[in-house]
N, C-alpha and C. Protein backbone atom coordinates (compact mmCIF):
# COMPACT_ATOMS: atom_id res chain seq x y z
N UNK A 1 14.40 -5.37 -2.57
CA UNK A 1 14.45 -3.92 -2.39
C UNK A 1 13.05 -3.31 -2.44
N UNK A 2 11.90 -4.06 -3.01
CA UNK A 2 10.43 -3.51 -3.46
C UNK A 2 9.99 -3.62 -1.95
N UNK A 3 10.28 -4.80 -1.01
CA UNK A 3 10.16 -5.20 -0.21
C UNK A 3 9.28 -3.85 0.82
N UNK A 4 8.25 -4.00 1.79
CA UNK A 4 7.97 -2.68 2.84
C UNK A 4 8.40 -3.19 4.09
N UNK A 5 8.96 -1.73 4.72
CA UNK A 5 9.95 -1.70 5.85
C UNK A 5 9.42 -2.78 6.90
N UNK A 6 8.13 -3.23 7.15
CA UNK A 6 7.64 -3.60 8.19
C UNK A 6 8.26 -5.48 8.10
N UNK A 7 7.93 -5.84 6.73
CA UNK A 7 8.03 -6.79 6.13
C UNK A 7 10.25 -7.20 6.53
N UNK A 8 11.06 -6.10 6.27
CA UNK A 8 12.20 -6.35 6.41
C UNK A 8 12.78 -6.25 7.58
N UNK A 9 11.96 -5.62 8.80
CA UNK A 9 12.25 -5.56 10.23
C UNK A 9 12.24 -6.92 10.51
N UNK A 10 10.63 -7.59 10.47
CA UNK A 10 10.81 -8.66 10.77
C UNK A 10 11.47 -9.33 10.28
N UNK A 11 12.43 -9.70 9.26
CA UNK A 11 12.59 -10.55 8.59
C UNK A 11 14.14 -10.35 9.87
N UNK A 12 14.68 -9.18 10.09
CA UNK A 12 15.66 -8.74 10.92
C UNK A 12 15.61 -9.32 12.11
N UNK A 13 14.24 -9.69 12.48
CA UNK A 13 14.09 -10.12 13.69
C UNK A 13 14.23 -11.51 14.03
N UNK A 14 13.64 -12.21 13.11
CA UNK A 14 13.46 -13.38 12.73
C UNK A 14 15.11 -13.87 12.66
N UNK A 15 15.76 -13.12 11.66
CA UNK A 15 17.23 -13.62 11.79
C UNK A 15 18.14 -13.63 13.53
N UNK A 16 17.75 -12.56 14.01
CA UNK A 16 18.36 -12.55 15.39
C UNK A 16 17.86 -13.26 16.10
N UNK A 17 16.42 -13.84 15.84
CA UNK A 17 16.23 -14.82 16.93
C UNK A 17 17.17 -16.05 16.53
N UNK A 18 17.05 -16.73 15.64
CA UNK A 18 17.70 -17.99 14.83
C UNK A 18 18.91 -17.96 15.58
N UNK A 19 19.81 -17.00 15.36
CA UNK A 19 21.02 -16.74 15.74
C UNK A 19 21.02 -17.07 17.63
N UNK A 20 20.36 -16.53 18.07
CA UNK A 20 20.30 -16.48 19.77
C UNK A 20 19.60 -17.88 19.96
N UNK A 21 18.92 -18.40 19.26
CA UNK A 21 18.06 -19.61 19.80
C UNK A 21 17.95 -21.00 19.33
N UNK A 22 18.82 -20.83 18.32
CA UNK A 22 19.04 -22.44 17.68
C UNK A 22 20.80 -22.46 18.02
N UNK A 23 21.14 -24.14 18.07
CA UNK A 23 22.62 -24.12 18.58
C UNK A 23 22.94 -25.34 17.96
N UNK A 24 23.70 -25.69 18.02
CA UNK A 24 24.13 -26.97 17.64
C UNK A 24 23.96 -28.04 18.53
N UNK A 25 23.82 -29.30 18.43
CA UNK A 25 23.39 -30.95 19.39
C UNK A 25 25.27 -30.71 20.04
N UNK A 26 25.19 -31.08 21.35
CA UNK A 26 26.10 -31.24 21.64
C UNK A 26 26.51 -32.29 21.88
N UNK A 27 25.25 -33.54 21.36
CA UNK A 27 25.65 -34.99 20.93
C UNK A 27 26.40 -35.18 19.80
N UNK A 28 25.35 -34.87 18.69
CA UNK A 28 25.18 -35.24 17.23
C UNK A 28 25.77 -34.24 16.63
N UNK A 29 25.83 -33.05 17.18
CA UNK A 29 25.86 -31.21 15.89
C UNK A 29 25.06 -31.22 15.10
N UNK A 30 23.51 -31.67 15.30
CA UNK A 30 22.34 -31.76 14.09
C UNK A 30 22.30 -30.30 15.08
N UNK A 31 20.95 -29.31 14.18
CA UNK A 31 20.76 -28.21 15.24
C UNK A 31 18.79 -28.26 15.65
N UNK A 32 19.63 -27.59 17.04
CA UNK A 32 18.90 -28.01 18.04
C UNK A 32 18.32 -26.14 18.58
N UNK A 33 17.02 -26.31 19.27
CA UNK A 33 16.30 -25.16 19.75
C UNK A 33 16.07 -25.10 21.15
N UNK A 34 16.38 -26.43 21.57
CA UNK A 34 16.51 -26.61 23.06
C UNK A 34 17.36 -26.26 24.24
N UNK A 35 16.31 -25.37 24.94
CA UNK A 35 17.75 -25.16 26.40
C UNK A 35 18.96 -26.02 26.77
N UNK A 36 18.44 -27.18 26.47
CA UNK A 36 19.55 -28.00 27.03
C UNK A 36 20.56 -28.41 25.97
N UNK A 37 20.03 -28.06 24.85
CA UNK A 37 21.57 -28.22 23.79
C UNK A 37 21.49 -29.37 23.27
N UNK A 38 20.38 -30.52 23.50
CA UNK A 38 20.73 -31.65 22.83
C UNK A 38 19.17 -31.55 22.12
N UNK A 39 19.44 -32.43 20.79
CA UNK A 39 18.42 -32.03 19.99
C UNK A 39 17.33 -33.00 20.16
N UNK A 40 15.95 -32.81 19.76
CA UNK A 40 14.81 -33.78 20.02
C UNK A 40 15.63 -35.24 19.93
N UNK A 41 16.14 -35.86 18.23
CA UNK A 41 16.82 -37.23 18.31
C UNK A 41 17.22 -38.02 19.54
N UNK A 42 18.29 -36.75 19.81
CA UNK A 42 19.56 -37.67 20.82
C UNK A 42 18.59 -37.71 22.07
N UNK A 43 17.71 -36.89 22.59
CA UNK A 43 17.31 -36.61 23.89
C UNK A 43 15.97 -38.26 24.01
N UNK A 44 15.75 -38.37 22.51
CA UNK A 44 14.71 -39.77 22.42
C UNK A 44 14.92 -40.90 23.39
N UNK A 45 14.12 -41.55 24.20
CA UNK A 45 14.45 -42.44 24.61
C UNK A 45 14.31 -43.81 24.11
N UNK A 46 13.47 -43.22 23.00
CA UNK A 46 12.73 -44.65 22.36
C UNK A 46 13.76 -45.33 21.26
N UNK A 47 15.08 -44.35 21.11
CA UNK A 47 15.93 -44.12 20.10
C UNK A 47 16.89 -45.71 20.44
N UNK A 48 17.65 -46.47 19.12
CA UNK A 48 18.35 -47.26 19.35
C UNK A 48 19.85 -46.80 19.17
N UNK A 49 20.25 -47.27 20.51
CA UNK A 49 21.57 -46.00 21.11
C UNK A 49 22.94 -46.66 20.18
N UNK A 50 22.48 -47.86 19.81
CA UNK A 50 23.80 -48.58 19.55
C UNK A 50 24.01 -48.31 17.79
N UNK A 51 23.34 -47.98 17.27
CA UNK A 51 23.35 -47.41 15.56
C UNK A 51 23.67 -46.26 15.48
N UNK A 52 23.92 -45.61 14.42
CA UNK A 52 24.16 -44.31 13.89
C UNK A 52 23.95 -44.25 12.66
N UNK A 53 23.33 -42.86 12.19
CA UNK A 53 23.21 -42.50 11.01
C UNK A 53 23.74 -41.46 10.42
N UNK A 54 24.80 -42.04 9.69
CA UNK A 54 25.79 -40.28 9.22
C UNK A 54 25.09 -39.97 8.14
N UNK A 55 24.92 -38.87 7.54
CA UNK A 55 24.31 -38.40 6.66
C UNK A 55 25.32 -36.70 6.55
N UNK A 56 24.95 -36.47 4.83
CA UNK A 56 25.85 -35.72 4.44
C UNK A 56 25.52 -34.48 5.00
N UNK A 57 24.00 -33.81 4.61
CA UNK A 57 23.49 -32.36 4.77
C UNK A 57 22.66 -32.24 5.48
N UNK A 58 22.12 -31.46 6.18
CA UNK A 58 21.21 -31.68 7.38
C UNK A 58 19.72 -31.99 6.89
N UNK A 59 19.27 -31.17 5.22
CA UNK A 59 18.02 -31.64 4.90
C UNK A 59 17.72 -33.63 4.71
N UNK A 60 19.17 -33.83 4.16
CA UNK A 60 19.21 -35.49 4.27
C UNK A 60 18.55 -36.58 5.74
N UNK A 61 19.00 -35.60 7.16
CA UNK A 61 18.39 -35.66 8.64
C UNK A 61 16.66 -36.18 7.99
N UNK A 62 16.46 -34.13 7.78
CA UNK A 62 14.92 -34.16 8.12
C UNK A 62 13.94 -35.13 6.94
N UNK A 63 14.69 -35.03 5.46
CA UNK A 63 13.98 -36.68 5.18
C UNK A 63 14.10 -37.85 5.55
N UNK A 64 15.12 -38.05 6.22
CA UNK A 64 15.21 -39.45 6.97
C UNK A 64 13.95 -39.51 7.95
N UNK A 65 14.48 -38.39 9.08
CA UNK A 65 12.61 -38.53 9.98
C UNK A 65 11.75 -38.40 9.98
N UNK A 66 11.28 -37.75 8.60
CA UNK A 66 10.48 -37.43 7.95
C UNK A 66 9.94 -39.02 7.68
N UNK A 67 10.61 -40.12 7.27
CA UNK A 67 9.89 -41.28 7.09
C UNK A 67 9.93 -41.94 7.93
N UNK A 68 10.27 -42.16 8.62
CA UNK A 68 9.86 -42.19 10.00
C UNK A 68 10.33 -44.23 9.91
N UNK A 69 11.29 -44.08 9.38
CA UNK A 69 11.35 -45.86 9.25
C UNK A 69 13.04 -45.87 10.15
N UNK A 70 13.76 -44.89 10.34
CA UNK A 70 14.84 -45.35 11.07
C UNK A 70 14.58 -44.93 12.57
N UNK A 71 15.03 -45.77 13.33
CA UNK A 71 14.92 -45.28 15.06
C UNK A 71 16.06 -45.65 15.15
């Protein structure tokens, strides 16, 4: 609430973009920012197509690729 107006517009803005511009993988449902709907992962070519990695929460994802040891 201390917050100044300029500071909470954007923050307004910022939310409506998120909303209009991130979507869900229409491979995987990890989320994705891409026109085409499928997220960096699935779109990989370097990726090994025949594995999968379920994982519970999506931050669980970004430390996984974050180490960069599963393809």
């Amino acid at each position: 609430m201390n917050a100044n107006k300029n500071y909470i517009e954007n923050f307004r803005n910022d939310l409506i973009n998120i909303k209009e511009k991130v979507n869900f993988c229409e491979n995987c449902h990890s989320l994705t920012d891409s026109n085409k709907k499928i997220c960096n992962i699935c779109i990989d070519e370097k990726r090994n197509k025949n594995i999968i990695c379920v994982v519970e929460e999506y931050l669980d994802l970004l430390t996984i690729e974050n180490s960069g040891v599963y393809k």
